[in-house]
Protein backbone atom coordinates (compact mmCIF):
# COMPACT_ATOMS: atom_id res chain seq x y z
CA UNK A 1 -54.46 24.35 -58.67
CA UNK A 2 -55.41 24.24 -54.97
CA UNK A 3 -59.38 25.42 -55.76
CA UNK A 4 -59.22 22.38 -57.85
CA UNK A 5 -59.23 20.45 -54.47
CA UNK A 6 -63.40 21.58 -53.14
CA UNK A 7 -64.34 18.98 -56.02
CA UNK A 8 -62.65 16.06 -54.10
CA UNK A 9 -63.53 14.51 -50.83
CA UNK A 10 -59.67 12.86 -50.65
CA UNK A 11 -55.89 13.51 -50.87
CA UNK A 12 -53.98 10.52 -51.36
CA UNK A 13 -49.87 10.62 -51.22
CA UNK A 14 -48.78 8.92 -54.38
CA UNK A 15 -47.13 5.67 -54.14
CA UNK A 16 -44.49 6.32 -56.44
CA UNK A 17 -42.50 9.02 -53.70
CA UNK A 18 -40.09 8.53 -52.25
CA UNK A 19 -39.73 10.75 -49.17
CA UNK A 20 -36.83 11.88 -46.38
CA UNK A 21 -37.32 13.90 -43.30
CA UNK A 22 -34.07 15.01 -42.04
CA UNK A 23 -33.73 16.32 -38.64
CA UNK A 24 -37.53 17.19 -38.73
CA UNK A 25 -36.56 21.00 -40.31
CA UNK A 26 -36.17 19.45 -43.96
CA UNK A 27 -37.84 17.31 -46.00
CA UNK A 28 -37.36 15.21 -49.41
CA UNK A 29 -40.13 14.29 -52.02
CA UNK A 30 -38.35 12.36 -54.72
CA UNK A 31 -41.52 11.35 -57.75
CA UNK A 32 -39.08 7.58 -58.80
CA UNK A 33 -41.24 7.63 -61.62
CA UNK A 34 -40.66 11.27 -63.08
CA UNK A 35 -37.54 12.28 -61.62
CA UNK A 36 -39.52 15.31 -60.11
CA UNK A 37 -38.06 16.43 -56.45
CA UNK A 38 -38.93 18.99 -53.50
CA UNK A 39 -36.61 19.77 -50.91
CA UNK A 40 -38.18 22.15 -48.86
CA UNK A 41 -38.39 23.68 -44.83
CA UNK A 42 -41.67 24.63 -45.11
CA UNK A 43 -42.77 23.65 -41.20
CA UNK A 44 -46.29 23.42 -42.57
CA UNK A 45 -45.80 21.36 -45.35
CA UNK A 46 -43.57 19.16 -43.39
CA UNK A 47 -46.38 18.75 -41.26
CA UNK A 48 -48.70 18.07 -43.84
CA UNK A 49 -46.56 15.46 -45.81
CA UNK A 50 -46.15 13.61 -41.77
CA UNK A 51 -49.87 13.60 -41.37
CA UNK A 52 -50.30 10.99 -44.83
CA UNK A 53 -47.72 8.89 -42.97
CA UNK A 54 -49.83 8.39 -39.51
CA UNK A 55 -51.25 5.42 -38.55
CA UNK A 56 -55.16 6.74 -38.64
CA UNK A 57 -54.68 8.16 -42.37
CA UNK A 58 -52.03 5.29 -44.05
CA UNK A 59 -51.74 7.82 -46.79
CA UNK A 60 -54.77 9.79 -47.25
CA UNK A 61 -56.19 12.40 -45.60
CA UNK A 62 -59.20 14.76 -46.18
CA UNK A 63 -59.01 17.75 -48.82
CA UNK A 64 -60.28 20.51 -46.47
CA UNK A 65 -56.84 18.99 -44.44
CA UNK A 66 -54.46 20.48 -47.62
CA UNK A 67 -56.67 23.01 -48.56
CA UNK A 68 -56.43 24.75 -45.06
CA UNK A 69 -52.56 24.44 -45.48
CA UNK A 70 -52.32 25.86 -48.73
CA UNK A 71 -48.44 27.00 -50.18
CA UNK A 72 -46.41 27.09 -52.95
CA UNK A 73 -44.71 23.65 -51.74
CA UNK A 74 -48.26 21.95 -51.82
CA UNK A 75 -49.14 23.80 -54.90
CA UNK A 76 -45.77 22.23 -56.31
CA UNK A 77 -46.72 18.52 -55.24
CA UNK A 78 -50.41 18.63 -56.64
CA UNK A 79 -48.73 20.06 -60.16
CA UNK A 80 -46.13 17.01 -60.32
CA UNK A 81 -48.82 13.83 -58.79
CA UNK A 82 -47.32 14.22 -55.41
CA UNK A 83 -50.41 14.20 -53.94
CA UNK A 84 -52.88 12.60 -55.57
CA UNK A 85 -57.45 14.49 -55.00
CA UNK A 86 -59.84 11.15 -55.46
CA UNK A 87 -63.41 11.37 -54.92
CA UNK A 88 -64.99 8.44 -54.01
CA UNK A 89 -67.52 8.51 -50.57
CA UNK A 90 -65.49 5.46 -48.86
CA UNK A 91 -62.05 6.77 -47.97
CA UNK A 92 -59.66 4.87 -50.34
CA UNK A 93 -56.53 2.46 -49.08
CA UNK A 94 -52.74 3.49 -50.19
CA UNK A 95 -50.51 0.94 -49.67
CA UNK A 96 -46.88 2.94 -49.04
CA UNK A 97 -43.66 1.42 -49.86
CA UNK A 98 -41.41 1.08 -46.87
CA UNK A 99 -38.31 -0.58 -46.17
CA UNK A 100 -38.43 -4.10 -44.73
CA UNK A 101 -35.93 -4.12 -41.45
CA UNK A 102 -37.05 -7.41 -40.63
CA UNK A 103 -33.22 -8.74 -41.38
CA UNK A 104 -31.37 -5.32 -41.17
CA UNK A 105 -28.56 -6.22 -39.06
CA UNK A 106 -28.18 -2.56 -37.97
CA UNK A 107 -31.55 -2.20 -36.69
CA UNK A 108 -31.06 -2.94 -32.69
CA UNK A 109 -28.08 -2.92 -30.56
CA UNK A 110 -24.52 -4.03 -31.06
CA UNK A 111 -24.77 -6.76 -28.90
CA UNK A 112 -27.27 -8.46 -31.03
CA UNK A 113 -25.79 -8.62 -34.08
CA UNK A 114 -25.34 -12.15 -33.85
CA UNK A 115 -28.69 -12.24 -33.09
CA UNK A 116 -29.95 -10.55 -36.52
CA UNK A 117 -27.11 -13.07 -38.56
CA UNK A 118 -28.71 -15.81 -37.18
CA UNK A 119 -32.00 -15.02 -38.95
CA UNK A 120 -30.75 -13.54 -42.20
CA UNK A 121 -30.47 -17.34 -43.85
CA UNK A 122 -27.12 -18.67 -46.20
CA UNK A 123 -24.66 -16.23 -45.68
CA UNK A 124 -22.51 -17.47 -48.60
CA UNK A 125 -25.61 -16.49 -50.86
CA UNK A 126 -24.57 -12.79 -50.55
CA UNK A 127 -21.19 -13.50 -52.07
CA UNK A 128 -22.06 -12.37 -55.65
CA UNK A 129 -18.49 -11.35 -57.17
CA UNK A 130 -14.51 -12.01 -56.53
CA UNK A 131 -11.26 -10.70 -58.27
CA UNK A 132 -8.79 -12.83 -57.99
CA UNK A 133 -5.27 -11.30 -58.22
CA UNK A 134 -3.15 -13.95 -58.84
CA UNK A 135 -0.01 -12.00 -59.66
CA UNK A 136 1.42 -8.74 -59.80
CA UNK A 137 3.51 -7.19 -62.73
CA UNK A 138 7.47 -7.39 -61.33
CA UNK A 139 9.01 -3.87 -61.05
CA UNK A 140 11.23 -1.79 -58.94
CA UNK A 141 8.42 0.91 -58.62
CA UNK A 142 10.64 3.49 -58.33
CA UNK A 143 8.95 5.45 -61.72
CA UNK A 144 6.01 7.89 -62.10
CA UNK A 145 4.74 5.08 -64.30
CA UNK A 146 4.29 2.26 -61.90
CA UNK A 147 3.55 4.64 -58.91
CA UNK A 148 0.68 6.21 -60.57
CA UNK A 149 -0.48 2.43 -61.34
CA UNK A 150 -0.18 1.11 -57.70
CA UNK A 151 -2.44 3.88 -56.81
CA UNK A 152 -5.05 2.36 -59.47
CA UNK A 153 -4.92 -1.31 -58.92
CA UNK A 154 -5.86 0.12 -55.11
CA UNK A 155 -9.21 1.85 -56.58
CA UNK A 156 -9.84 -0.32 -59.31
CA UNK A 157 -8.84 -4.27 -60.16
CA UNK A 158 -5.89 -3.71 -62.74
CA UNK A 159 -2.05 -5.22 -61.97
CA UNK A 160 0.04 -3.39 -59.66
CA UNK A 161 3.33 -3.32 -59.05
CA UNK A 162 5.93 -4.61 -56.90
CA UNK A 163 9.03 -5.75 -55.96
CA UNK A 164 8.03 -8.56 -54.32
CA UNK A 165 6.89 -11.52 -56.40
CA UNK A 166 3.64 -13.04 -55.09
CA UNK A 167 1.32 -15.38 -57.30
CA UNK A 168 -1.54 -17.53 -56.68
CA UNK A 169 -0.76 -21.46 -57.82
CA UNK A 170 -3.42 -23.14 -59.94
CA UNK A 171 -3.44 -25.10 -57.57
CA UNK A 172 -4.64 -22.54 -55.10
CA UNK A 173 -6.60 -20.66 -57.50
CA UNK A 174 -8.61 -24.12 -58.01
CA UNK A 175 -9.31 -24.34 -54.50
CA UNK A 176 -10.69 -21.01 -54.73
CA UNK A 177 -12.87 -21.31 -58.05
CA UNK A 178 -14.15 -24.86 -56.07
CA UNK A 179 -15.48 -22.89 -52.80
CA UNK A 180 -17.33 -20.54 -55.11
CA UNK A 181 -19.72 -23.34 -55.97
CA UNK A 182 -22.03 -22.67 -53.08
CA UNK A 183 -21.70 -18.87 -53.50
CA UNK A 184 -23.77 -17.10 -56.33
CA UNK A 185 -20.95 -16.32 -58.37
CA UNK A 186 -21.26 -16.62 -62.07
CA UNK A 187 -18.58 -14.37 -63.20
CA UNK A 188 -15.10 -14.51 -62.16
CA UNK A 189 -12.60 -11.68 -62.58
CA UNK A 190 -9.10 -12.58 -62.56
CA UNK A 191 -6.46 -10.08 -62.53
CA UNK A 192 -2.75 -10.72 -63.80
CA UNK A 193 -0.03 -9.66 -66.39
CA UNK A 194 2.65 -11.78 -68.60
CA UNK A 195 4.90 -12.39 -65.28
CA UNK A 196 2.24 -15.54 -64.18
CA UNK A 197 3.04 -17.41 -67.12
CA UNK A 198 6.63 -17.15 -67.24
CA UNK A 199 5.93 -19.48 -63.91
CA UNK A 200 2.78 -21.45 -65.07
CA UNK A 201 2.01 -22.85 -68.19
CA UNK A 202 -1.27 -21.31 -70.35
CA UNK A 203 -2.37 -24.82 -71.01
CA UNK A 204 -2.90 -25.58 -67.39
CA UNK A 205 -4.17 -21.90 -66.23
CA UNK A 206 -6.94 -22.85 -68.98
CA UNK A 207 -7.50 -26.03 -67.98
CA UNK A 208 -7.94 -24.93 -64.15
CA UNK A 209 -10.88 -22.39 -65.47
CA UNK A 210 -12.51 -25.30 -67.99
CA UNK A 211 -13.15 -27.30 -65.06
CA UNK A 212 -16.03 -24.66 -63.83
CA UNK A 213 -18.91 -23.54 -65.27
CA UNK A 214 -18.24 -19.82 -65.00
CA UNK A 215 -17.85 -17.15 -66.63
CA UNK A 216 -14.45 -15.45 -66.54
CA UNK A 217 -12.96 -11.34 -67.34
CA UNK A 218 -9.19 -11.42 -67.06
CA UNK A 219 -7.96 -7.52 -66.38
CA UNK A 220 -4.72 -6.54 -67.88
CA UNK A 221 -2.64 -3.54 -68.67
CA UNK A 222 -2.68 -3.39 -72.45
CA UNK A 223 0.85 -3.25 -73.14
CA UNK A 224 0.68 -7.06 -71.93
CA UNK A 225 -1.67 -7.66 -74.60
CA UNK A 226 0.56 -10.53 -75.85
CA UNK A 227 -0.08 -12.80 -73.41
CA UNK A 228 -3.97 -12.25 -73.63
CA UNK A 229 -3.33 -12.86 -77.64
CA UNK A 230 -1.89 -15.93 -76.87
CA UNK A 231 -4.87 -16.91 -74.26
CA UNK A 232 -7.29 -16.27 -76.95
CA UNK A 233 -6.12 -18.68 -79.60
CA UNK A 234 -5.91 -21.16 -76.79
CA UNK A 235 -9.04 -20.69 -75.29
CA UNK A 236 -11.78 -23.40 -76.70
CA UNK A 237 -14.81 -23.81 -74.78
CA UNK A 238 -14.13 -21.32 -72.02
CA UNK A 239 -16.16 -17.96 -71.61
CA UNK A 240 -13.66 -15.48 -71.29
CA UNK A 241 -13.73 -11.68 -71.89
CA UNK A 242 -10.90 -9.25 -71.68
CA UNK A 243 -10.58 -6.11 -70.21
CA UNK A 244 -8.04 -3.93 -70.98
CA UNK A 245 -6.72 -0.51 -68.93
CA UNK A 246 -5.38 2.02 -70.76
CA UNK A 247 -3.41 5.42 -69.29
CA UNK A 248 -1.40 7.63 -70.33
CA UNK A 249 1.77 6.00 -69.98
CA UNK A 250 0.01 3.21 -72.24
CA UNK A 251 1.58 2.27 -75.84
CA UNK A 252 -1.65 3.05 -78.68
CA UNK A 253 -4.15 0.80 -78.75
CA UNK A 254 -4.02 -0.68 -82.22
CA UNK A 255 -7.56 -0.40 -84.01
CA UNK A 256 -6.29 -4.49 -84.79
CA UNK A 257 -6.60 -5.07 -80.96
CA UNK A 258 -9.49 -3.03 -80.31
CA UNK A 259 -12.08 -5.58 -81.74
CA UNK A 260 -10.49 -8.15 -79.72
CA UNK A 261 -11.11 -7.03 -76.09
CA UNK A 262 -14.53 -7.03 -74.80
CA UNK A 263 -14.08 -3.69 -72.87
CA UNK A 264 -11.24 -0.75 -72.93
CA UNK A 265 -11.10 1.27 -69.76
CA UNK A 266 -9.27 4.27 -69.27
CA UNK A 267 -7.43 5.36 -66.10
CA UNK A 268 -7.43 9.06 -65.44
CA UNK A 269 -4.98 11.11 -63.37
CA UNK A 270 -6.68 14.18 -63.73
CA UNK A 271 -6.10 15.04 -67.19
CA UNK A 272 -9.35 15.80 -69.21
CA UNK A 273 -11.35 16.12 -66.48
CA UNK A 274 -13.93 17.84 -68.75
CA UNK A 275 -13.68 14.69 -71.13
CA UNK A 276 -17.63 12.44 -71.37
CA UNK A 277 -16.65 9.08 -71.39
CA UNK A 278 -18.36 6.52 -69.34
CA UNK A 279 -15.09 4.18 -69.34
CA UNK A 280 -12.74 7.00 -68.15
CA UNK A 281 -12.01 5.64 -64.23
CA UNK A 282 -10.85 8.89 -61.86
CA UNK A 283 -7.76 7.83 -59.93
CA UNK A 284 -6.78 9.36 -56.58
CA UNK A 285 -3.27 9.66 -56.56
CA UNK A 286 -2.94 12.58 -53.39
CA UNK A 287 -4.09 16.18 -53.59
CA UNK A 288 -2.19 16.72 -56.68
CA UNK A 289 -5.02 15.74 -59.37
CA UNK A 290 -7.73 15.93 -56.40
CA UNK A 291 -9.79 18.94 -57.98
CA UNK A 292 -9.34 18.24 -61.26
CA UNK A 293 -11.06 14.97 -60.97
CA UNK A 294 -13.66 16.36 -58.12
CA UNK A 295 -14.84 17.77 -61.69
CA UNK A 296 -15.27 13.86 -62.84
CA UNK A 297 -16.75 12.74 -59.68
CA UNK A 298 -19.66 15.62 -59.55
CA UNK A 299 -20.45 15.95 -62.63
CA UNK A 300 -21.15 11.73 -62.43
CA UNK A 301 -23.10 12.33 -59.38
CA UNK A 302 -25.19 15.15 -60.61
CA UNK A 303 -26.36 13.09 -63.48
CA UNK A 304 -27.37 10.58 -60.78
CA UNK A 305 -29.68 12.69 -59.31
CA UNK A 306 -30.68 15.10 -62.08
CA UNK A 307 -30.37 13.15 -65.51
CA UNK A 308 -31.31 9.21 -64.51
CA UNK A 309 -35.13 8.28 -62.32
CA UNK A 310 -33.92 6.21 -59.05
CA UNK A 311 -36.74 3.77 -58.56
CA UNK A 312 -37.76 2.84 -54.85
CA UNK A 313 -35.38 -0.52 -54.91
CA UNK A 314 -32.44 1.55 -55.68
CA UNK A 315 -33.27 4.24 -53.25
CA UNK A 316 -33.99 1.76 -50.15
CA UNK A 317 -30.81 -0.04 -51.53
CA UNK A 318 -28.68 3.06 -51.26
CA UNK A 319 -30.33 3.57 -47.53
CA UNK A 320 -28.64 -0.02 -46.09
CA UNK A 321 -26.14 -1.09 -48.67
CA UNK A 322 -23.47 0.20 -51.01
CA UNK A 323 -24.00 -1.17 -54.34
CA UNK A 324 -20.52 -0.82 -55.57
CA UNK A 325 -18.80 -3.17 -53.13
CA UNK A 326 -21.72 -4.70 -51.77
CA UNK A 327 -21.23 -9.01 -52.05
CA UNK A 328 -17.96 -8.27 -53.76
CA UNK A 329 -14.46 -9.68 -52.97
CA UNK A 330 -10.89 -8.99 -53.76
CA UNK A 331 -8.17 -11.76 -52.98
CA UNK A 332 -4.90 -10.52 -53.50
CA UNK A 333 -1.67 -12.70 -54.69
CA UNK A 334 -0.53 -14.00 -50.95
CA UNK A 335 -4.50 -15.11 -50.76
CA UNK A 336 -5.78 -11.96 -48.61
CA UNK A 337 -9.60 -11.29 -48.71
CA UNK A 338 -10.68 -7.64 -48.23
CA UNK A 339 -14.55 -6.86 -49.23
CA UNK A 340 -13.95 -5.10 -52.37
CA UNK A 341 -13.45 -0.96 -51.50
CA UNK A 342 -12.10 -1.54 -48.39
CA UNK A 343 -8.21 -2.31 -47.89
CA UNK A 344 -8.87 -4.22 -44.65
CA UNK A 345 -8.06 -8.22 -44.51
CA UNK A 346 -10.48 -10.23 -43.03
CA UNK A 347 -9.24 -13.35 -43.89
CA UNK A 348 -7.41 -15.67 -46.28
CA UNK A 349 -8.43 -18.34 -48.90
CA UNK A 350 -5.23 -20.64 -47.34
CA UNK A 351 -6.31 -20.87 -43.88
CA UNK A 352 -6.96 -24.24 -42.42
CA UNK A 353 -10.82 -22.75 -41.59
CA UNK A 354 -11.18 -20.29 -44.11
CA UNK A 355 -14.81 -20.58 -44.87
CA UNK A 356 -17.15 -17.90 -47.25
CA UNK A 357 -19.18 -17.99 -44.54
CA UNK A 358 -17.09 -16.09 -41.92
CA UNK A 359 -15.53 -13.90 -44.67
CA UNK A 360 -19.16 -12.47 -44.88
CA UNK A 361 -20.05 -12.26 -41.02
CA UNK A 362 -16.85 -10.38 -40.22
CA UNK A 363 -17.75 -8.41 -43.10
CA UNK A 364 -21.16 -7.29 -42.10
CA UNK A 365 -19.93 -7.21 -38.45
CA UNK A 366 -17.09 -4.78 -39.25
CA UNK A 367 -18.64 -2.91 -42.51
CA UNK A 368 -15.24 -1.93 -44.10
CA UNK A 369 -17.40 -1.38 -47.22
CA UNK A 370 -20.33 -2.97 -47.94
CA UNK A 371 -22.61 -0.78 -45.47
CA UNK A 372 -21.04 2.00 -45.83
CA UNK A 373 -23.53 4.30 -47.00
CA UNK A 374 -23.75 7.94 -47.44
CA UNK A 375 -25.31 8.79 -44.05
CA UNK A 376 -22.27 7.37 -41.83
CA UNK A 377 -20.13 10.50 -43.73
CA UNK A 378 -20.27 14.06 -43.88
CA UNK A 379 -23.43 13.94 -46.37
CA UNK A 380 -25.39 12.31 -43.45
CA UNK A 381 -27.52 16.16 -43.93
CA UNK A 382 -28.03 16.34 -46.96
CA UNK A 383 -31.67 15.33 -48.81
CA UNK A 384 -30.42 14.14 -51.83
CA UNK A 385 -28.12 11.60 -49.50
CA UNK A 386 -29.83 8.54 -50.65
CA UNK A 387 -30.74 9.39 -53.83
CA UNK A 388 -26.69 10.30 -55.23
CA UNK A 389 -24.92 7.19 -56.58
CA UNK A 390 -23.42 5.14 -53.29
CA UNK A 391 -20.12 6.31 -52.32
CA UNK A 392 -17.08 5.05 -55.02
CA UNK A 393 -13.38 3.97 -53.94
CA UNK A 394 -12.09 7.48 -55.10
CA UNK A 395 -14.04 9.41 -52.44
CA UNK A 396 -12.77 7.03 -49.61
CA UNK A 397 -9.41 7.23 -50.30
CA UNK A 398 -9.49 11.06 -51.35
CA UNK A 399 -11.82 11.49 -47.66
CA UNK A 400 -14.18 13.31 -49.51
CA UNK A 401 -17.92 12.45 -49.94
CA UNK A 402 -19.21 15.66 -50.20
CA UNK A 403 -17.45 16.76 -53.67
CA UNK A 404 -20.69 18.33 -54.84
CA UNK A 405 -20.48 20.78 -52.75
């Protein structure tokens, strides 16, 4: 395909490719559109691909240029519209995406991060999603049952369990649902079991929610299913889904109850690893079920890279942000913020000058979670490091991003 080349006066890179130079010795071409992808350490064609990305060529250079550096790597990227031969006498203008830094607070020194949040506009604006714990299920903890379950409502936002009984007034959880308004939050996620409303009525929980134009998901474990039957046929104008968790300590989900929840998601310990279901959620629960779900967690991130096209949005995203926490909060039932993934407080919804505002700076200034991206970990090296899905809650807590090998 090379000879093709003496017919054109122009090689243009295409402007759908995505590409990664690690280290200078490696190099990523990732075709968003197709899915195609070179990694190669070709010097040559490194040096070729660097050339399209000077300032004097802005993404096209002369034919002869590729034809003189001719390989199986640039044989490879003319087959799959890598690099694009036009033949036109003016030499043509390529416009390459690139990622805009302008308000990347990581882009200069330490000392001037205040410096970048000062220019980065409303920082309530990036709040974009809250669970709201307001109670925990009451329970000794002292069985396999409600251990295994603490160790999920840490990864995901199910009940846990404790001894201690903590729950979030209406009155308090008002307060909360009120400083939302200047926040783009539309959905609300509120996490409890039965034990709340053996405290506080239904009627008023209800009436608290009515009195905000969102839309709400209450989490639950479904063998408290009752009290989420008896929210339902109290429920009149309210938008309100339910989401159940299921394990395997769970009663059987009645086919009468399936077609009342909205979603049914299943909490893994390790067992049927090998099962394909998009609602099964791995749970780290120590080294004891840590390969068998390894087998969940790779398999999910080789069909990230290999099965599904990542567009240029999702690749610059994963490059700056992680997309599973990122603008997401989790207040717990004594009123504790942590950024969702991350199991630091950095503030609480009760303090006399709790503000949205500083939840996100101290946020963005300490990057529990929401920048944590996959090169600050050991797949810093790897091509393919912003192109896998961002990093999940299991491979924190497990301390292992690189379960693909």
């Amino acid at each position: 395909m090379i000879y093709t080349l003496k017919n054109f006066k122009w090689v243009a890179m295409s402007t759908n490719v995505y590409v990664d130079i690690i280290k200078d010795n490696k190099i990523l071409l990732y075709h968003t559109k197709s899915g195609a992808y070179k990694i190669s350490s070709n010097s040559s064609f490194i040096e070729v691909v660097k050339n399209f990305y000077s300032p004097e060529n802005l993404g096209v250079i002369e034919s002869n240029q590729l034809y003189s550096k001719c390989s199986v790597d640039v044989e490879w990227a003319l087959k799959n519209k890598v690099f694009i031969p036009i033949n036109t006498i003016q030499k043509p203008i390529v416009l390459l995406p690139i990622l805009n830094l302008q308000k990347d607070i990581s882009k200069i020194g330490e000392g001037s991060i205040d410096d970048r949040l000062a220019i980065i506009g409303s920082k309530q604006n990036f709040i974009s999603g809250i669970y709201i714990r307001i109670s925990k299920i009451n329970n000794i903890c002292d069985t396999k049952c409600s251990k295994f379950r603490v160790a999920a409502s840490k990864q995901y936002p199910c009940p846990t369990y404790s001894q201690r009984i903590d729950r979030i007034s209406p009155e308090i959880l008002s307060h909360i649902l009120n400083s939302l308004k200047y926040t783009c939050v539309s959905v609300v996620d509120i996490v409890c079991s039965s034990d709340y409303f053996s405290v506080y009525s239904k009627e008023d929980f209800l009436y608290i929610l009515s009195k905000y134009n969102y839309k709400y998901r209450i989490h639950f474990f479904i063998d408290d299913f009752g009290f989420a039957l008896s929210l339902l046929k109290l429920i009149q104008s309210i938008k309100i889904e339910l989401v159940a968790y299921v394990d395997k300590f769970s009663t059987e989900v009645k086919p009468e109850v399936k077609h009342l929840l909205n979603r049914i998601l299943y909490l893994n310990y390790g067992e049927d690893a090998n099962k394909d279901n998009a609602n099964i959620l791995p749970v780290y629960i120590g080294d004891s079920n840590k390969e068998a779900n390894n087998i969940r967690i790779r398999r999910e991130k080789e069909e990230g890279v290999f099965e599904q096209k990542v567009c240029f949005n999702d690749v610059f995203r994963n490059q700056k942000l992680n997309s599973h926490f990122f603008g997401i909060v989790d207040v717990d039932s004594q009123c504790n913020i942590r950024a969702y993934g991350s199991q630091h407080i950095i503030g609480n919804v009760t303090s006399a000058d709790f503000s949205w505002t500083d939840i996100v700076v101290n946020e963005l200034k300490q990057n529990h979670s929401w920048r944590l991206t996959r090169d600050m970990t050991n797949c810093k090296d790897c091509p393919l490091r912003y192109i896998c899905p961002p990093i999940s809650y299991y491979e924190i807590l497990s301390n292992n991003t690189q379960i693909c090998g």
